[in-house]
C-alpha atoms as a PDB file:
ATOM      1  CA  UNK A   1     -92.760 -45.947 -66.062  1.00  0.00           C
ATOM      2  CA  UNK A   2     -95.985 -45.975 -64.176  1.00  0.00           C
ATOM      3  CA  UNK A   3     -97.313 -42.403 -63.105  1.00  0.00           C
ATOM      4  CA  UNK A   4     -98.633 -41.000 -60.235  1.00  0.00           C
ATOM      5  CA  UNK A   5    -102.370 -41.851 -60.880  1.00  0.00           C
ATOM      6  CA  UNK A   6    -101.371 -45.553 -61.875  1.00  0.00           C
ATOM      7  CA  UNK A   7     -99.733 -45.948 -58.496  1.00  0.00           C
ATOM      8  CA  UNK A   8    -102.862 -44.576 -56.389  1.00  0.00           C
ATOM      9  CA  UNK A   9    -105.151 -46.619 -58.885  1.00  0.00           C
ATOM     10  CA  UNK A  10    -103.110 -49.977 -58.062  1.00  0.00           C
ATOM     11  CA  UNK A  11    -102.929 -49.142 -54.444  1.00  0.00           C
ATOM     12  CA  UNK A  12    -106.739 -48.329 -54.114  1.00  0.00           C
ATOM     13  CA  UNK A  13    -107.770 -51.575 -56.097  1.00  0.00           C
ATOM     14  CA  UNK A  14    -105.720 -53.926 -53.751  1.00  0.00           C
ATOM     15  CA  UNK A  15    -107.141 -52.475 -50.830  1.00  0.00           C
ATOM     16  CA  UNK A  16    -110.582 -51.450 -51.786  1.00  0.00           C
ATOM     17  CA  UNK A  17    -112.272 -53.350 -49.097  1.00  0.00           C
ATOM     18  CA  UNK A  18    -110.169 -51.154 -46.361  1.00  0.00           C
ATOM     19  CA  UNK A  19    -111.274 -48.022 -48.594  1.00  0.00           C
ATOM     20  CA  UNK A  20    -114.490 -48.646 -49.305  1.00  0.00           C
ATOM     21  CA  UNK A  21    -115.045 -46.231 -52.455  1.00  0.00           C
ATOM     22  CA  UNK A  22    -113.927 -46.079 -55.740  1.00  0.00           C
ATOM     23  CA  UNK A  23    -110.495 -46.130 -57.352  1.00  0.00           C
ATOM     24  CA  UNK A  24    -111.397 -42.460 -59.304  1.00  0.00           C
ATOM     25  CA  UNK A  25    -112.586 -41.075 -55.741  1.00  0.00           C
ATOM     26  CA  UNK A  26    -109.244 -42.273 -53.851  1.00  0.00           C
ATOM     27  CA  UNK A  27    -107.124 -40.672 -56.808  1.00  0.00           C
ATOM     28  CA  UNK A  28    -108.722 -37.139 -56.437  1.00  0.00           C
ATOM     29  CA  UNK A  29    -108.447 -36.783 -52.703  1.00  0.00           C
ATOM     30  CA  UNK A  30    -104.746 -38.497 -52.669  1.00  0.00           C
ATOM     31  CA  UNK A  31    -104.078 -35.332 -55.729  1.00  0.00           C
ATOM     32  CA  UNK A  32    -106.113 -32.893 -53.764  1.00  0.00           C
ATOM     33  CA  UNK A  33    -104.044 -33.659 -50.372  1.00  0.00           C
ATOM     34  CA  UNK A  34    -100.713 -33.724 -52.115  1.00  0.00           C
ATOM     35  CA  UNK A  35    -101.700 -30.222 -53.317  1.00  0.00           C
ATOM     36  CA  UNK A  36    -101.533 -29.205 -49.672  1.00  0.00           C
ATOM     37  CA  UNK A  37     -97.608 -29.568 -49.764  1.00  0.00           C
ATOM     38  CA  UNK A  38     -97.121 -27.070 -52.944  1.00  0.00           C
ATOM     39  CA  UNK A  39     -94.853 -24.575 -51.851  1.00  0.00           C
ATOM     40  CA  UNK A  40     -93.990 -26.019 -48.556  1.00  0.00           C
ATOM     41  CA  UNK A  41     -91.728 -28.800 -47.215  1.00  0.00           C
ATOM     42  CA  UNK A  42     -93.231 -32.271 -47.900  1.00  0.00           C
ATOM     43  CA  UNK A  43     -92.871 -35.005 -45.669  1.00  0.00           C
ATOM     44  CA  UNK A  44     -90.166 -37.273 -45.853  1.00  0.00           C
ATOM     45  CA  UNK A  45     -91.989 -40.399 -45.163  1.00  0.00           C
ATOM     46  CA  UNK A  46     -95.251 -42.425 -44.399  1.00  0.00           C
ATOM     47  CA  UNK A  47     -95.339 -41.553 -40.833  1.00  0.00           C
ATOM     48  CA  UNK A  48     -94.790 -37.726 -41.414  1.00  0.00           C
ATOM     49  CA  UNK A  49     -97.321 -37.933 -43.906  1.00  0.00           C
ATOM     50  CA  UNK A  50     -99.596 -39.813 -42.077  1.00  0.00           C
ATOM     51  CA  UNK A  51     -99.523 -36.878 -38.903  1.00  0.00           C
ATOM     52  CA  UNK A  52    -100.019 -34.635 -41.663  1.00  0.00           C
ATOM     53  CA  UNK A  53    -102.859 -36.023 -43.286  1.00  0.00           C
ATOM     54  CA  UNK A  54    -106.368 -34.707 -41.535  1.00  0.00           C
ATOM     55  CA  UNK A  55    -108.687 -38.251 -40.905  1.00  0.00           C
ATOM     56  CA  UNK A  56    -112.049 -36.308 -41.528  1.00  0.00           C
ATOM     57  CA  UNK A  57    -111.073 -34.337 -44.384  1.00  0.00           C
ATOM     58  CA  UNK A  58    -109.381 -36.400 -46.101  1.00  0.00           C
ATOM     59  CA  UNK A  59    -110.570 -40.431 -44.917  1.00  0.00           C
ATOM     60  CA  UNK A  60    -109.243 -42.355 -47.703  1.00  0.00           C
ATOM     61  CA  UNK A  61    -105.440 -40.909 -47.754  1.00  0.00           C
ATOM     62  CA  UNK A  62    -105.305 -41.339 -44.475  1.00  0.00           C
ATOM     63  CA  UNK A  63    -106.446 -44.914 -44.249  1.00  0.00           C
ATOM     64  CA  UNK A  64    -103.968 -45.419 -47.198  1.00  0.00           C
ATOM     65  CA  UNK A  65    -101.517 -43.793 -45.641  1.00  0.00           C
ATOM     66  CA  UNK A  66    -101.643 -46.298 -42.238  1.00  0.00           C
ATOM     67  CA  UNK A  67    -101.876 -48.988 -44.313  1.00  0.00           C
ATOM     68  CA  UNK A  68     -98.446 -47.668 -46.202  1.00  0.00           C
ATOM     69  CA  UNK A  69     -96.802 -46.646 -42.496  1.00  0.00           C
ATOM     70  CA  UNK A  70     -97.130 -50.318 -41.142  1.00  0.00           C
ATOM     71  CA  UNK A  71     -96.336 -52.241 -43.914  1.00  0.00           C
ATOM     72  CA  UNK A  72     -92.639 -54.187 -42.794  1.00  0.00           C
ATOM     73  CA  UNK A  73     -89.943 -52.453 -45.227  1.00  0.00           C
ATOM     74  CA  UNK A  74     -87.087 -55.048 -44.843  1.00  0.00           C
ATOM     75  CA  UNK A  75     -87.142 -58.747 -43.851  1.00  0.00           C
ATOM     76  CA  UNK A  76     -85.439 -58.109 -40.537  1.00  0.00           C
ATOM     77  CA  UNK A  77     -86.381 -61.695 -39.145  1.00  0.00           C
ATOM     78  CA  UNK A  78     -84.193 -63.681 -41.262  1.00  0.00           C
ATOM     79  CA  UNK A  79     -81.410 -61.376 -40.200  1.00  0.00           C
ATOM     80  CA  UNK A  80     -82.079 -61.321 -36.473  1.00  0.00           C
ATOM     81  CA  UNK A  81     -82.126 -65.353 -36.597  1.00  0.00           C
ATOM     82  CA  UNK A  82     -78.715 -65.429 -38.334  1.00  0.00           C
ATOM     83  CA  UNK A  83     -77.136 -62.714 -35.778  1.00  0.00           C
ATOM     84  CA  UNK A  84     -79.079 -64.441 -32.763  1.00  0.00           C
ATOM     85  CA  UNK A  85     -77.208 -67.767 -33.810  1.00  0.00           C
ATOM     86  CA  UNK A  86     -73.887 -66.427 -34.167  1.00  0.00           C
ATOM     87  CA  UNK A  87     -74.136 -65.055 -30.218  1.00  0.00           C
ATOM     88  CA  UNK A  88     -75.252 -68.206 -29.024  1.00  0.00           C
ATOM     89  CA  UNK A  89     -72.353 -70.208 -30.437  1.00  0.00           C
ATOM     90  CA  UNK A  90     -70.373 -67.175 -29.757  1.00  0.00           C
ATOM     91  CA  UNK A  91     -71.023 -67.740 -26.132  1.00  0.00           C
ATOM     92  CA  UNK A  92     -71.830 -70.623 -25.198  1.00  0.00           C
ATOM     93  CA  UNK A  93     -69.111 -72.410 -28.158  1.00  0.00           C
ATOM     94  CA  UNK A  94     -69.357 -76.118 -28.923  1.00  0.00           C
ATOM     95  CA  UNK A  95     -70.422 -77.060 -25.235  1.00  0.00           C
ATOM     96  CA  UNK A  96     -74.261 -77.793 -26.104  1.00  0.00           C
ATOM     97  CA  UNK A  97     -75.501 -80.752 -28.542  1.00  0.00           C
ATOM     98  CA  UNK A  98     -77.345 -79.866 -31.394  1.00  0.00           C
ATOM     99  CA  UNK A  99     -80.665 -80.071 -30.695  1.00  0.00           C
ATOM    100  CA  UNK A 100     -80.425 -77.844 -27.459  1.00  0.00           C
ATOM    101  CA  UNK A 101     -78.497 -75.491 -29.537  1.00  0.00           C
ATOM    102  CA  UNK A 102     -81.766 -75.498 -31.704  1.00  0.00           C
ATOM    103  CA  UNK A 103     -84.033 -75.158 -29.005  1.00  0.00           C
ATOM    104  CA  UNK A 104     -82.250 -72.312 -27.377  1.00  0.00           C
ATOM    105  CA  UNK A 105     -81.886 -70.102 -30.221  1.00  0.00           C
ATOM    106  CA  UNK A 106     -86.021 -71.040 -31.248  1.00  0.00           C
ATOM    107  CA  UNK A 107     -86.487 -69.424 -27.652  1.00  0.00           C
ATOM    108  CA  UNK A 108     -84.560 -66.101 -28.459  1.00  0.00           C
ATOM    109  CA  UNK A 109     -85.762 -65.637 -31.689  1.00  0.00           C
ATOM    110  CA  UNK A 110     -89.136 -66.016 -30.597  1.00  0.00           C
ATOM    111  CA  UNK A 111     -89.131 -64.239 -27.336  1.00  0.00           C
ATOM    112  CA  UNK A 112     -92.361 -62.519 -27.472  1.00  0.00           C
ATOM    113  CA  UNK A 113     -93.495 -65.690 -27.391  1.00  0.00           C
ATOM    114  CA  UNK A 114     -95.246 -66.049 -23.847  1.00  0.00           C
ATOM    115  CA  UNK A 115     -95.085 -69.981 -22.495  1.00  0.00           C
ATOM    116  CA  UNK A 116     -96.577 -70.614 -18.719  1.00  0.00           C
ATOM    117  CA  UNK A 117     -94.772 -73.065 -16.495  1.00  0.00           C
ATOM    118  CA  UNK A 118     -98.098 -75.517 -16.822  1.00  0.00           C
ATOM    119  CA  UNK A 119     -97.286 -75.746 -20.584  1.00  0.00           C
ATOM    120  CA  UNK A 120     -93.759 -76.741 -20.355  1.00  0.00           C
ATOM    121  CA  UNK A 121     -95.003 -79.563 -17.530  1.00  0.00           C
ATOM    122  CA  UNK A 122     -97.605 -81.016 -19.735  1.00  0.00           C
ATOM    123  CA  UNK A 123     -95.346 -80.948 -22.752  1.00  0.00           C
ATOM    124  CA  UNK A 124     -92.905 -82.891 -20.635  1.00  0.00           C
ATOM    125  CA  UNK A 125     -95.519 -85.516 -18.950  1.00  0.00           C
ATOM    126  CA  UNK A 126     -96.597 -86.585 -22.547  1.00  0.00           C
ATOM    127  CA  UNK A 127     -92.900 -88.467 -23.328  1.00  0.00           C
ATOM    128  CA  UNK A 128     -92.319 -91.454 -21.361  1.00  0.00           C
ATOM    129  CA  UNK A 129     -89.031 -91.831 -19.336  1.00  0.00           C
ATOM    130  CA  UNK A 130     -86.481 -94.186 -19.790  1.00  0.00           C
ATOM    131  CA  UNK A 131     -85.632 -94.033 -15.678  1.00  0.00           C
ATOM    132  CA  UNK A 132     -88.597 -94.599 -12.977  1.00  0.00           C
ATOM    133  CA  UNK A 133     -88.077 -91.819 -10.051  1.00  0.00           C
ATOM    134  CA  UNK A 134     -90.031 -93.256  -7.815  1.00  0.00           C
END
């Protein structure tokens, strides 16, 4: 089992070009900071740590410590697409063919998405219709 040193080492080689110092230099100030908490309560995650951390005393735990804070922890988007699916069949039930059903639950998923009215037109123009309007 891998110690503490071995996990700051492997963390400070893979991002070394966000640290920008050496491996043995990140290891001392991650042991000196973590000496900070002897005798007091530690912080029970990333973010705590990362308000506790001081940026100008202590630049390389702290960078390290963002970098750990934002990493994603689960893989929430497969989920969300699964339960997004399930309330759009819920709702609107076998009324819709296939590929709308597609279409529409694309759009919720991706609803940060941001498409302008101008898009949409120009996406339609490009097909040809099968019925002359005018």
């Amino acid at each position: 089992m891998p110690n503490r040193e071995e996990n700051i080492k492997s963390l400070a080689e893979k991002y070394s070009e966000d640290l920008q110092c050496s491996s043995d230099s990140v290891i001392g100030e991650v042991l000196t900071w973590t000496q900070k908490f002897v005798g007091t309560e530690k912080p029970k995650n990333a973010l705590e740590a990362l308000i506790a951390c001081n940026p100008l005393i202590f630049p390389s735990t702290y960078k390290l410590l963002r970098i750990i804070a934002t990493l994603p922890v689960t893989t929430a988007s497969s989920e969300r697409s699964f339960s997004t699916l399930k309330r759009l069949k819920t709702y609107l039930r076998n009324t819709i063919g296939e590929n709308r059903l597609n279409s529409l639950a694309l759009l919720n998923i991706h609803r940060e998405m941001i498409l302008t009215t101008d898009e949409v037109l120009n996406d339609f123009a490009k097909d040809s219709r099968k019925i002359r309007l005018l």
